[in-house]
N, C-alpha and C. Protein backbone atom coordinates (compact mmCIF):
# COMPACT_ATOMS: atom_id res chain seq x y z
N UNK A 1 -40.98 -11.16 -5.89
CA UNK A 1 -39.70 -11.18 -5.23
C UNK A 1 -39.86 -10.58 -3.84
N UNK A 2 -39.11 -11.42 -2.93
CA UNK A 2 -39.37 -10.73 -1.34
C UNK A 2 -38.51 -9.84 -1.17
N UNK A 3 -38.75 -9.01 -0.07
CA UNK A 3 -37.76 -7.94 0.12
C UNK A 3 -36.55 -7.96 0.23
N UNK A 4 -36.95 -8.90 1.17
CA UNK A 4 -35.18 -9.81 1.65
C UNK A 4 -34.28 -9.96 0.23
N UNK A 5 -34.86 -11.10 -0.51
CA UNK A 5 -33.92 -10.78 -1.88
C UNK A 5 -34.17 -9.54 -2.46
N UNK A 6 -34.63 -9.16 -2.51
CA UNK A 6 -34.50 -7.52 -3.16
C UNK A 6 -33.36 -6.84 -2.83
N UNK A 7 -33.94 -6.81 -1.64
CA UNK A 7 -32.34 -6.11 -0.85
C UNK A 7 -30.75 -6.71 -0.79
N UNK A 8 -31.13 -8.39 -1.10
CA UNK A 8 -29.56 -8.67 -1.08
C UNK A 8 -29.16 -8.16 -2.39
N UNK A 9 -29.70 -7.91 -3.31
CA UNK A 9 -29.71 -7.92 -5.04
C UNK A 9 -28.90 -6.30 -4.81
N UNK A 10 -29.97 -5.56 -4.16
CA UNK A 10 -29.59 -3.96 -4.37
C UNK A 10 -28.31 -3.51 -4.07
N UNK A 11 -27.96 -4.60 -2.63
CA UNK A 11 -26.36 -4.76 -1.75
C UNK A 11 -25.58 -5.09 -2.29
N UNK A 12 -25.80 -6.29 -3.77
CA UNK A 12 -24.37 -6.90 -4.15
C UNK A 12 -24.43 -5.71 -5.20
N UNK A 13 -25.19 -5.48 -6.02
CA UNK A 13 -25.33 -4.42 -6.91
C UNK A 13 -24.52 -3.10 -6.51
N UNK A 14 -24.81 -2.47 -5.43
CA UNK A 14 -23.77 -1.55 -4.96
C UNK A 14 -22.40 -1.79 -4.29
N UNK A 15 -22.31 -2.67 -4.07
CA UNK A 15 -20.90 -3.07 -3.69
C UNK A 15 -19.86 -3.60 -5.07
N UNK A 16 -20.83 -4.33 -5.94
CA UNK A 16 -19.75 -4.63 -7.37
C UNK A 16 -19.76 -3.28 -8.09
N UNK A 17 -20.49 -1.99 -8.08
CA UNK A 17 -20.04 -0.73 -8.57
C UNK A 17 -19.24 -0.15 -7.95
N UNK A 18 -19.58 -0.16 -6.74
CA UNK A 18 -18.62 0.60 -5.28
C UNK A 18 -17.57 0.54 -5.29
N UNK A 19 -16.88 -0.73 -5.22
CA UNK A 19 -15.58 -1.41 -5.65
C UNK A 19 -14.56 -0.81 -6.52
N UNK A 20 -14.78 -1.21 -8.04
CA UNK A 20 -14.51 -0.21 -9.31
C UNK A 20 -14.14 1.18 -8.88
N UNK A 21 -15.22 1.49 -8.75
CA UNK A 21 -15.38 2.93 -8.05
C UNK A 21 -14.37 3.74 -7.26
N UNK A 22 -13.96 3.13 -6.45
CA UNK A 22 -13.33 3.31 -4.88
C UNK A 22 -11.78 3.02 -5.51
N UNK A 23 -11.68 1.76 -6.17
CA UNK A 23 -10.41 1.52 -6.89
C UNK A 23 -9.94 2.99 -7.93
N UNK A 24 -10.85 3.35 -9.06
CA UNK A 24 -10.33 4.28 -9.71
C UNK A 24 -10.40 5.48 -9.06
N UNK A 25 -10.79 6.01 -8.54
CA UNK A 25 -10.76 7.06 -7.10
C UNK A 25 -9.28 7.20 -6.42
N UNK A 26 -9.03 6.28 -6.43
CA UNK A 26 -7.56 6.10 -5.60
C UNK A 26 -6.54 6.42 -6.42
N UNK A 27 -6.57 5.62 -7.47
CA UNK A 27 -5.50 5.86 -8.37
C UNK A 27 -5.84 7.49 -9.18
N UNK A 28 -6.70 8.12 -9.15
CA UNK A 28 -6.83 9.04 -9.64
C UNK A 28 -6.38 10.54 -8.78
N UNK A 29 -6.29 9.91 -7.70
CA UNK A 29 -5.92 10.49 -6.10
C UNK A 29 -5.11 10.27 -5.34
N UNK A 30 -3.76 9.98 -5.78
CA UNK A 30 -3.06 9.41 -4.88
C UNK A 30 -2.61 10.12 -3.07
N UNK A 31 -2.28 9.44 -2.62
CA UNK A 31 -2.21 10.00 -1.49
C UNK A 31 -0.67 10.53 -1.15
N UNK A 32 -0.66 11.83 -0.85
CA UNK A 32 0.59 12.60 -0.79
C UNK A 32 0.86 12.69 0.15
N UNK A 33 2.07 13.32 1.18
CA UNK A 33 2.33 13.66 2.58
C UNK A 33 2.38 14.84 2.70
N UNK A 34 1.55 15.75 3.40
CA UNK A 34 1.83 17.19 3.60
C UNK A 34 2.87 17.71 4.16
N UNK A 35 3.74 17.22 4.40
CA UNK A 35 4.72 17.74 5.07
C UNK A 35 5.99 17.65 4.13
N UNK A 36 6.05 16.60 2.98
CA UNK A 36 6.79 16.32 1.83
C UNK A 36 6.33 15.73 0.68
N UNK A 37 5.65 16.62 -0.40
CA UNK A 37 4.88 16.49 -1.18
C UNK A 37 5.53 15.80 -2.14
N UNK A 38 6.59 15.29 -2.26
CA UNK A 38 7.35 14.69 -3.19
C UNK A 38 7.29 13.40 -3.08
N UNK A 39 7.07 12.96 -1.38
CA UNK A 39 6.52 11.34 -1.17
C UNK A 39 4.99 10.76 -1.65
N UNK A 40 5.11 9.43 -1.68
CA UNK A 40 3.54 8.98 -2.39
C UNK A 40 3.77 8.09 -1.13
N UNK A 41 2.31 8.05 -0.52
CA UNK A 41 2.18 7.04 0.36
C UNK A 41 0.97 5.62 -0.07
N UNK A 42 0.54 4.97 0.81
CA UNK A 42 -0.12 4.18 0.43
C UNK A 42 -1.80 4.65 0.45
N UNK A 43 -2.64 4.48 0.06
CA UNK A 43 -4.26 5.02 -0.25
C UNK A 43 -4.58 4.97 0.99
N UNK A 44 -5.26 5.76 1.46
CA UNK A 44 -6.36 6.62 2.65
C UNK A 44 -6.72 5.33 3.30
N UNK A 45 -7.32 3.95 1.93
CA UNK A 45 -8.74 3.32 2.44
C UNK A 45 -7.38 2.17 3.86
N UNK A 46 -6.04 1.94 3.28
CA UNK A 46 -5.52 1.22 4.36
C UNK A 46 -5.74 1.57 5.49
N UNK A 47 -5.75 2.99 5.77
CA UNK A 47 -5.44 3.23 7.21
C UNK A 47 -6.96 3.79 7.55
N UNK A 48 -8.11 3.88 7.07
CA UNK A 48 -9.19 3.91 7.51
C UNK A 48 -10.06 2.24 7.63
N UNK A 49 -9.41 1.18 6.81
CA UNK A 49 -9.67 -0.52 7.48
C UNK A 49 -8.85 -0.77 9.06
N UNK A 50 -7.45 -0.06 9.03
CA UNK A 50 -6.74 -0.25 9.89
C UNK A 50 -7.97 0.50 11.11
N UNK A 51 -7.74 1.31 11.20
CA UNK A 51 -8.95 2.29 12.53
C UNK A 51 -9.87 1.58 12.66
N UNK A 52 -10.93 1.02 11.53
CA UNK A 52 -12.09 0.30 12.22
C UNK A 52 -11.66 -0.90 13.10
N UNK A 53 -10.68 -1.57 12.51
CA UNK A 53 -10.31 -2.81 12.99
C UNK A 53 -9.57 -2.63 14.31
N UNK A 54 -8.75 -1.38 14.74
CA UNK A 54 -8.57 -1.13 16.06
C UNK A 54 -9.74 -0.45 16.70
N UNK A 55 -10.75 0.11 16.41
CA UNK A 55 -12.04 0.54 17.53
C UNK A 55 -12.57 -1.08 17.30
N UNK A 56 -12.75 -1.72 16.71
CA UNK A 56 -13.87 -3.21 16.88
C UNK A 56 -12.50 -3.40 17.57
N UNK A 57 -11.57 -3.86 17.35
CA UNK A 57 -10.80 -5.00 18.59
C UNK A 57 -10.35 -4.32 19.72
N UNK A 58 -10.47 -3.02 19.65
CA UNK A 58 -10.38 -2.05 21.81
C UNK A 58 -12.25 -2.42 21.90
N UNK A 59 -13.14 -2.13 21.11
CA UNK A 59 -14.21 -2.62 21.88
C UNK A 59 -15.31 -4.03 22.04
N UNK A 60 -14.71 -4.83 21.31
CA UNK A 60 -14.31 -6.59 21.64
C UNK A 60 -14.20 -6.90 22.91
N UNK A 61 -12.47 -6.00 22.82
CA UNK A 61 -11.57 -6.20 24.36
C UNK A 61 -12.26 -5.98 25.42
N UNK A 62 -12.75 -5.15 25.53
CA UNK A 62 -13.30 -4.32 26.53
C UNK A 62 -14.27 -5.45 27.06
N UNK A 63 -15.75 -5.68 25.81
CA UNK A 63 -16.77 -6.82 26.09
C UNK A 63 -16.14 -8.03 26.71
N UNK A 64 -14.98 -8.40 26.00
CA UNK A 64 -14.44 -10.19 26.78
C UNK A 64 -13.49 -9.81 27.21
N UNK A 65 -13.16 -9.03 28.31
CA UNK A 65 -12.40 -9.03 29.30
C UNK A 65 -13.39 -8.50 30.36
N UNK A 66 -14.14 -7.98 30.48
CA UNK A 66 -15.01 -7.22 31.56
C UNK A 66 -16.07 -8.22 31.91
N UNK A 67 -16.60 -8.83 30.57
CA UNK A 67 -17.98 -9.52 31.00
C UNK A 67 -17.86 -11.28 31.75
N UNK A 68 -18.81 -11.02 32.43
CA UNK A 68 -18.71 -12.02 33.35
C UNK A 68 -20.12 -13.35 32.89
N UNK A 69 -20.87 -12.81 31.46
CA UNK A 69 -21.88 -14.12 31.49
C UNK A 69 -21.16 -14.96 30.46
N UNK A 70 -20.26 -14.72 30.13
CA UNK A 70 -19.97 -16.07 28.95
C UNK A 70 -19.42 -17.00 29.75
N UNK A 71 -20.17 -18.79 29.08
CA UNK A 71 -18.90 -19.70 30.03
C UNK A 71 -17.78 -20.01 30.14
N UNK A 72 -17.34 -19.50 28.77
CA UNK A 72 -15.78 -19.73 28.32
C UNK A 72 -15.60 -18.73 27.18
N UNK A 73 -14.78 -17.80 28.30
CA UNK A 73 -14.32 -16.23 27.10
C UNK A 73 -13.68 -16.04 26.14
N UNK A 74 -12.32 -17.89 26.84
CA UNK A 74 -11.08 -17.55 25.97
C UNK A 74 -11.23 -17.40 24.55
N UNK A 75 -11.92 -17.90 23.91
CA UNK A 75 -12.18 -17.65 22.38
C UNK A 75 -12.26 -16.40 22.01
N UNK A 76 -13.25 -15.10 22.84
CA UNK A 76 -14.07 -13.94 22.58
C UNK A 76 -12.67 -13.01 22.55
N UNK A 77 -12.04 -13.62 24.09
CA UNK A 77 -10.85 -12.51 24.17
C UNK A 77 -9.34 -13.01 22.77
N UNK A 78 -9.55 -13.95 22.80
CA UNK A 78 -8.21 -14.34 21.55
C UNK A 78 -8.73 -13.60 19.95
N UNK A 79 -10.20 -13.72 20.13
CA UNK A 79 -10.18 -13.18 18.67
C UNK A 79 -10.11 -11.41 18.62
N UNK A 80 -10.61 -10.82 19.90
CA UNK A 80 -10.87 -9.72 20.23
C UNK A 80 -9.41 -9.11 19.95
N UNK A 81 -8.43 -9.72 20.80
CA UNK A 81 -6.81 -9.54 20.38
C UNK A 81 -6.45 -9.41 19.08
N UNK A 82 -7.01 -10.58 18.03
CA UNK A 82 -6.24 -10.66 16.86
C UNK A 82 -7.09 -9.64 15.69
N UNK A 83 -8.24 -8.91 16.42
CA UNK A 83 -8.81 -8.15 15.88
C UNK A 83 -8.18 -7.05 15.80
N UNK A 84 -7.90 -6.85 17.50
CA UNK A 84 -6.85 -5.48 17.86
C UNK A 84 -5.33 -5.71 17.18
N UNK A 85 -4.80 -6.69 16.48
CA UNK A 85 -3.92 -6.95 16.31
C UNK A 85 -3.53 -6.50 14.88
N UNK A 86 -4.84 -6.82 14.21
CA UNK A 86 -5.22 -7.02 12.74
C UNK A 86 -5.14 -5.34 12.59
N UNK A 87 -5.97 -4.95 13.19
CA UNK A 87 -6.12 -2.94 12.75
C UNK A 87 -4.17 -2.40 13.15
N UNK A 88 -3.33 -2.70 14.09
CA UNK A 88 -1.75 -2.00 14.16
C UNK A 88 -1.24 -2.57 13.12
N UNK A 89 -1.61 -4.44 12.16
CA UNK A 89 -0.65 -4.43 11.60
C UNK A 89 -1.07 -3.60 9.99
N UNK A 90 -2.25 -3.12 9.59
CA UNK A 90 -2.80 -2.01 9.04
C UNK A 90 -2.51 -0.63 8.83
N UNK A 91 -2.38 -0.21 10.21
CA UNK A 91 -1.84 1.03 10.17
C UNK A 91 -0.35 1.44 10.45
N UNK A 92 0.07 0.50 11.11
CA UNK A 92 2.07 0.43 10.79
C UNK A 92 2.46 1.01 9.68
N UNK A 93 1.86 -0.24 8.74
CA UNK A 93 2.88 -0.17 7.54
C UNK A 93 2.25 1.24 6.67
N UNK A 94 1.05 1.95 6.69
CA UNK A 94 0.16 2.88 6.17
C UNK A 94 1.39 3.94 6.99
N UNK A 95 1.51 4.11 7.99
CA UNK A 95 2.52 5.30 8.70
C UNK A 95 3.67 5.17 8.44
N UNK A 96 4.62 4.01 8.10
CA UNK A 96 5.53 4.03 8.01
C UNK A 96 6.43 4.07 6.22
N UNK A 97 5.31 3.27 5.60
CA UNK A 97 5.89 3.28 3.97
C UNK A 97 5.44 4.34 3.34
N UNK A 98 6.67 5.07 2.36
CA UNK A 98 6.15 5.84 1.12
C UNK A 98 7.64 5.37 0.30
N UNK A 99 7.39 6.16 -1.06
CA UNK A 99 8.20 6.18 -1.64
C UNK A 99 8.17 7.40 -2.67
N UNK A 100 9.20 8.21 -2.87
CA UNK A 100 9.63 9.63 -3.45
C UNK A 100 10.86 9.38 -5.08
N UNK A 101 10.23 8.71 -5.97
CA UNK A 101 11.28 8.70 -6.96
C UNK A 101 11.58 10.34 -7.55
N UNK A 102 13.04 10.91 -7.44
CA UNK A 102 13.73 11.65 -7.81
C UNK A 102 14.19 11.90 -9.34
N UNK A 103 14.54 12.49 -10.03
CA UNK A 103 15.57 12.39 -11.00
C UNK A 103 17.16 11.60 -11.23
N UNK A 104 17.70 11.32 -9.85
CA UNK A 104 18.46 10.41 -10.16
C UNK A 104 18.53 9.31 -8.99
N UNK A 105 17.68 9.30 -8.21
CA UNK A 105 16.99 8.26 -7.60
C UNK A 105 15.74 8.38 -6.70
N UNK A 106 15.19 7.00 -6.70
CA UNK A 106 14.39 6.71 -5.68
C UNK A 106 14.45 6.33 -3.77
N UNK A 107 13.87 7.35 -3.82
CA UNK A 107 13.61 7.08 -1.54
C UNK A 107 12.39 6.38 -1.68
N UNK A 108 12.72 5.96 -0.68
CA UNK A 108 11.51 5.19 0.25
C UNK A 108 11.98 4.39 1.26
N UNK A 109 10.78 4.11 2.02
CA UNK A 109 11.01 3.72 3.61
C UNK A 109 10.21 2.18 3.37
N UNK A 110 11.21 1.45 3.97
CA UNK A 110 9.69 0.37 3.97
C UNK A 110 8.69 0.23 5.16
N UNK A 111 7.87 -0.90 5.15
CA UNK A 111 6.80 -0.86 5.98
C UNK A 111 7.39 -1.46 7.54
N UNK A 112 8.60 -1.46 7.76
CA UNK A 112 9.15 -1.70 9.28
C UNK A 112 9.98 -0.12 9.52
N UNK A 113 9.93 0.92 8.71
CA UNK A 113 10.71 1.55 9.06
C UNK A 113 12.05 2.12 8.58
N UNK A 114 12.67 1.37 7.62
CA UNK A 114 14.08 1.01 7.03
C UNK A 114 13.90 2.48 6.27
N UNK A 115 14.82 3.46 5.86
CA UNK A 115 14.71 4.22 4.84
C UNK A 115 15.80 4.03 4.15
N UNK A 116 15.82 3.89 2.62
CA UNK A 116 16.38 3.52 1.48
C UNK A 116 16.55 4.70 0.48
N UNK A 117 17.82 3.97 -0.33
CA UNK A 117 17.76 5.19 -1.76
C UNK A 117 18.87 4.50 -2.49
N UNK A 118 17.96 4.27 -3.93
CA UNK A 118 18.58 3.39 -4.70
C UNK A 118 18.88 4.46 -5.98
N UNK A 119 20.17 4.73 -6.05
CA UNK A 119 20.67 5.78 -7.62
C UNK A 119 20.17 4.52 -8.49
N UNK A 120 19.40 5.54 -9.52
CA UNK A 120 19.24 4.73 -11.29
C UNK A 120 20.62 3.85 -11.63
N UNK A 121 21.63 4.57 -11.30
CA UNK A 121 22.94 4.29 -11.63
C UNK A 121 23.43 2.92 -11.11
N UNK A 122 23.06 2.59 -10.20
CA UNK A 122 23.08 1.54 -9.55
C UNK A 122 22.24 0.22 -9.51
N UNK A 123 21.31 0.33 -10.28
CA UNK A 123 20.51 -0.34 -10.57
C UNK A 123 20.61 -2.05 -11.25
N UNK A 124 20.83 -3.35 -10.66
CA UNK A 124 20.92 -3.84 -11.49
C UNK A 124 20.47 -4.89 -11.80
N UNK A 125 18.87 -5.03 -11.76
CA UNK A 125 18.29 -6.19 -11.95
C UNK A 125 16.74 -5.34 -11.89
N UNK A 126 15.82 -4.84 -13.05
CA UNK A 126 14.40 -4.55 -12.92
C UNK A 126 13.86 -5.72 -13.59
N UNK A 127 12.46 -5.85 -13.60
CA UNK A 127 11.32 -6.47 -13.95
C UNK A 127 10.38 -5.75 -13.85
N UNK A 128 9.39 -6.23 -14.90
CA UNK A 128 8.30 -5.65 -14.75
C UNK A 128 7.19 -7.03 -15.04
N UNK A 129 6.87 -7.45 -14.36
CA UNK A 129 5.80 -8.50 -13.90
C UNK A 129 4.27 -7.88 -13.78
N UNK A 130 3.64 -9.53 -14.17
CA UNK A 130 2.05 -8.97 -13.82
C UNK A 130 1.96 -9.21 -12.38
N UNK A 131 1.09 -8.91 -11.39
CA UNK A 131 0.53 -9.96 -10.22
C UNK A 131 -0.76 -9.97 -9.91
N UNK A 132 -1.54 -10.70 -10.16
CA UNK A 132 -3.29 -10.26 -10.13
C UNK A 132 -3.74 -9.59 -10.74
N UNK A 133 -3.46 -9.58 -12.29
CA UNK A 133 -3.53 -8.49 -13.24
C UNK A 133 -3.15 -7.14 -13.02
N UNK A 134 -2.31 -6.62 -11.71
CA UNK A 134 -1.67 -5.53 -12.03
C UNK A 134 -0.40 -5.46 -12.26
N UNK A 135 0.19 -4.42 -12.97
CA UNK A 135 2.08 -4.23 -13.14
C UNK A 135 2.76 -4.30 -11.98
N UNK A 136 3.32 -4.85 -11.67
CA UNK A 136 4.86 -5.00 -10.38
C UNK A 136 5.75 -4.64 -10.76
N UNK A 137 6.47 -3.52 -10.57
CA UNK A 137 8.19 -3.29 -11.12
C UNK A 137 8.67 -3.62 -9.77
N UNK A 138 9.92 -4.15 -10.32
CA UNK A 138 10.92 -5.16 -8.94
C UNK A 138 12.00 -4.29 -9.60
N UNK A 139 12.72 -3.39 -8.80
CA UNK A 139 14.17 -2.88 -8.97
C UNK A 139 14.86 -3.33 -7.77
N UNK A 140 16.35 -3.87 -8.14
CA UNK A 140 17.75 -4.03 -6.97
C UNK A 140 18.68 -3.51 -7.36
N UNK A 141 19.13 -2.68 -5.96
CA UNK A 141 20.34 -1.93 -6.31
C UNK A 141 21.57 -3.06 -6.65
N UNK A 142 22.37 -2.52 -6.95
CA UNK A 142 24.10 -2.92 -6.56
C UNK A 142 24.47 -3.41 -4.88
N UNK A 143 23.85 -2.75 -3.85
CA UNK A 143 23.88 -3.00 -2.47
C UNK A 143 23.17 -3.93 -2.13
N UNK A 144 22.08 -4.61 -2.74
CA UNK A 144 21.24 -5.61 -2.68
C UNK A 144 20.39 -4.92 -2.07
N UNK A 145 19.99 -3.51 -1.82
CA UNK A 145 18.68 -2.66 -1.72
C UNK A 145 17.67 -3.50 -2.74
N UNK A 146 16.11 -3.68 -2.34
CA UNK A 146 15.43 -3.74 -3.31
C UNK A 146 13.96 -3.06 -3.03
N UNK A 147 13.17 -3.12 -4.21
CA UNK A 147 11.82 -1.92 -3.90
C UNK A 147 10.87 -3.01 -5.01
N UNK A 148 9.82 -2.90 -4.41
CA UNK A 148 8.81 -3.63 -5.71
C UNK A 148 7.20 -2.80 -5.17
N UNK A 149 6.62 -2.26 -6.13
CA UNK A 149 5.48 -1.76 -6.65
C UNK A 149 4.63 -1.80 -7.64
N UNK A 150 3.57 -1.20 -7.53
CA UNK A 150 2.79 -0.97 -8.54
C UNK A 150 3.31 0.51 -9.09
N UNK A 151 3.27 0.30 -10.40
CA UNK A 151 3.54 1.99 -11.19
C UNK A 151 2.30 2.47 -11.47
N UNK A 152 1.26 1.59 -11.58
CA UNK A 152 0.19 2.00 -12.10
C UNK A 152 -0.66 2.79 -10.87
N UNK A 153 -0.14 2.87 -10.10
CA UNK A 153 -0.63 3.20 -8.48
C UNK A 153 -0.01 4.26 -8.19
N UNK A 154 1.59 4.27 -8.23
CA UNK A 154 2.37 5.59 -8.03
C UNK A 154 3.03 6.22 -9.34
N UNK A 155 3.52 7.29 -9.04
CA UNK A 155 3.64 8.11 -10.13
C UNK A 155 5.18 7.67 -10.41
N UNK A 156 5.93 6.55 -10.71
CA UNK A 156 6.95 6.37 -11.60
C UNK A 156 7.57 6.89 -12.22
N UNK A 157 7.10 8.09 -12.96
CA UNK A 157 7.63 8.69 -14.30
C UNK A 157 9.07 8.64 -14.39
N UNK A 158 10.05 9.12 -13.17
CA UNK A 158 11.31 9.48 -12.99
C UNK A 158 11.89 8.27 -13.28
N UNK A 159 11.59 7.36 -12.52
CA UNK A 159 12.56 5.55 -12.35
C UNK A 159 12.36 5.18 -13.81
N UNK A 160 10.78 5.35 -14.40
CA UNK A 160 10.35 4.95 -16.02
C UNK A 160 11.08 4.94 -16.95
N UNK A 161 11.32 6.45 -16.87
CA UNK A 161 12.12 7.44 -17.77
C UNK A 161 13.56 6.56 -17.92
N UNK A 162 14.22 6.02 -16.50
CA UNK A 162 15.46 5.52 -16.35
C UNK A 162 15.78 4.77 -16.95
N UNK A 163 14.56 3.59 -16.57
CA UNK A 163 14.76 2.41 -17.69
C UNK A 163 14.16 2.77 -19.45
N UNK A 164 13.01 3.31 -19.79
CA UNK A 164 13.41 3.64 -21.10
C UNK A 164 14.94 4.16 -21.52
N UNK A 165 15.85 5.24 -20.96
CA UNK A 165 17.15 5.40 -21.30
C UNK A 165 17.94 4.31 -20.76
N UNK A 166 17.90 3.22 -20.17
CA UNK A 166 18.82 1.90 -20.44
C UNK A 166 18.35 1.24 -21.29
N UNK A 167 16.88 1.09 -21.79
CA UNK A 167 16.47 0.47 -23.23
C UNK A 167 17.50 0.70 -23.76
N UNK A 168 17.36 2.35 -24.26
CA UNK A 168 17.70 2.74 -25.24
C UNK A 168 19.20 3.24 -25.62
N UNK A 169 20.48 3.24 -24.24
CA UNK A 169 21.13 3.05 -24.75
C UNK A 169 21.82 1.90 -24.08
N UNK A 170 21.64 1.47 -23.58
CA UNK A 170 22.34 -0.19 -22.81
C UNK A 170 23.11 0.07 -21.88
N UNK A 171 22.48 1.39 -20.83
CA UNK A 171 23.22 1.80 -19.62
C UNK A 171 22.39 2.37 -18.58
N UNK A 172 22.66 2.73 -17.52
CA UNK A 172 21.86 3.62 -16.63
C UNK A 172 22.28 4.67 -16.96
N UNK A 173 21.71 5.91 -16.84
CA UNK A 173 21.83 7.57 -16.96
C UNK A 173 22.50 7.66 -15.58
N UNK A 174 23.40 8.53 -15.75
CA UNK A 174 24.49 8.77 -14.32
C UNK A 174 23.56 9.89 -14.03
N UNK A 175 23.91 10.21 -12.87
CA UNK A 175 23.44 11.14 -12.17
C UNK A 175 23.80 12.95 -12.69
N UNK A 176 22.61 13.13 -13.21
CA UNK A 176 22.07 14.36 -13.68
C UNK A 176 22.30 14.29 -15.33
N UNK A 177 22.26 12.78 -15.41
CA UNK A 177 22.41 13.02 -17.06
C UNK A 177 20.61 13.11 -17.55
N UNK A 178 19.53 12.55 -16.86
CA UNK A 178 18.08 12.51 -17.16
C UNK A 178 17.63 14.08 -17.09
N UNK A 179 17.03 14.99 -17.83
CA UNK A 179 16.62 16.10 -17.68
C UNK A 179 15.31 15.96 -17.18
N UNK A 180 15.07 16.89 -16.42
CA UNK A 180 13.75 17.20 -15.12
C UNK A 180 12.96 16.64 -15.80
């Protein structure tokens, strides 16, 4: 066997463990906000793809806008853009979304900014869907507020709890009827 394949073997080999890896890492770690520990934001690795992808597309830019031997740049500089484009729309939504489920409701902001808060009480349409083999809960308020996630990603327990007590008695829990 040549090196060359050796080495692609050793590369896919660490990248199909890596993967796994990096996935249960996250969920085992979620990412909190220091400033309000009660919010869950989205995992570290978004906004560290977002950064590479803005240093490669500021230093793209830099190469096809400055350089003068290519015969035709426009390509170098359009992709260089959508490179630089690709890393803000990355780290936007990484700065701007979390979500904080409460005891008698859930906050969260979405990824333009919007901040929301939907009472349990108000609640009136959940699901819980697969999507790519993971769980999706889809909750809408009464206001036509709506929120969709992974639970298996954030810590749910509070909203969970909500809908087990509308299982179980064929209502939402009013506000402060769920104990801590």
């Amino acid at each position: 066997m040549s090196t060359v394949v050796l080495t692609k073997v050793v590369l896919l080999i660490v990248v199909v463990a890596l993967v796994p890896a990096v996935a249960w890492w996250m969920r085992r770690h979620p990412n909190g906000s220091k400033q309000h520990p009660d919010r869950q934001r989205m995992p570290r690795l978004v906004a560290v793809f977002g950064w590479i992808l803005l240093a490669l597309g500021v230093l793209m830019s830099l190469v096809a806008f400055t350089s003068d031997d290519a015969d035709d740049p426009t390509a170098f500089r359009i992709t260089s853009v959508a490179i630089l484009f690709g890393g803000v729309l990355f780290l936007m939504p990484y700065r701007n979304w979390y979500v904080a489920p409460e005891r008698d409701a859930v906050h969260y902001r979405t990824v333009l900014g919007r901040e929301g808060r939907i009472i349990y009480s108000d609640i009136v349409d959940y699901r819980m869907t697969e999507v790519n083999g993971q769980p999706n809960l889809r909750i809408t308020a009464s206001n036509g507020a709506k929120l969709a996630l992974n639970p298996a990603m954030y810590d749910m327990s509070p909203l969970l709890a909500a809908i087990r007590f509308k299982e179980a008695r064929g209502r939402w829990p009013l506000p402060g009827e769920l104990s801590g």
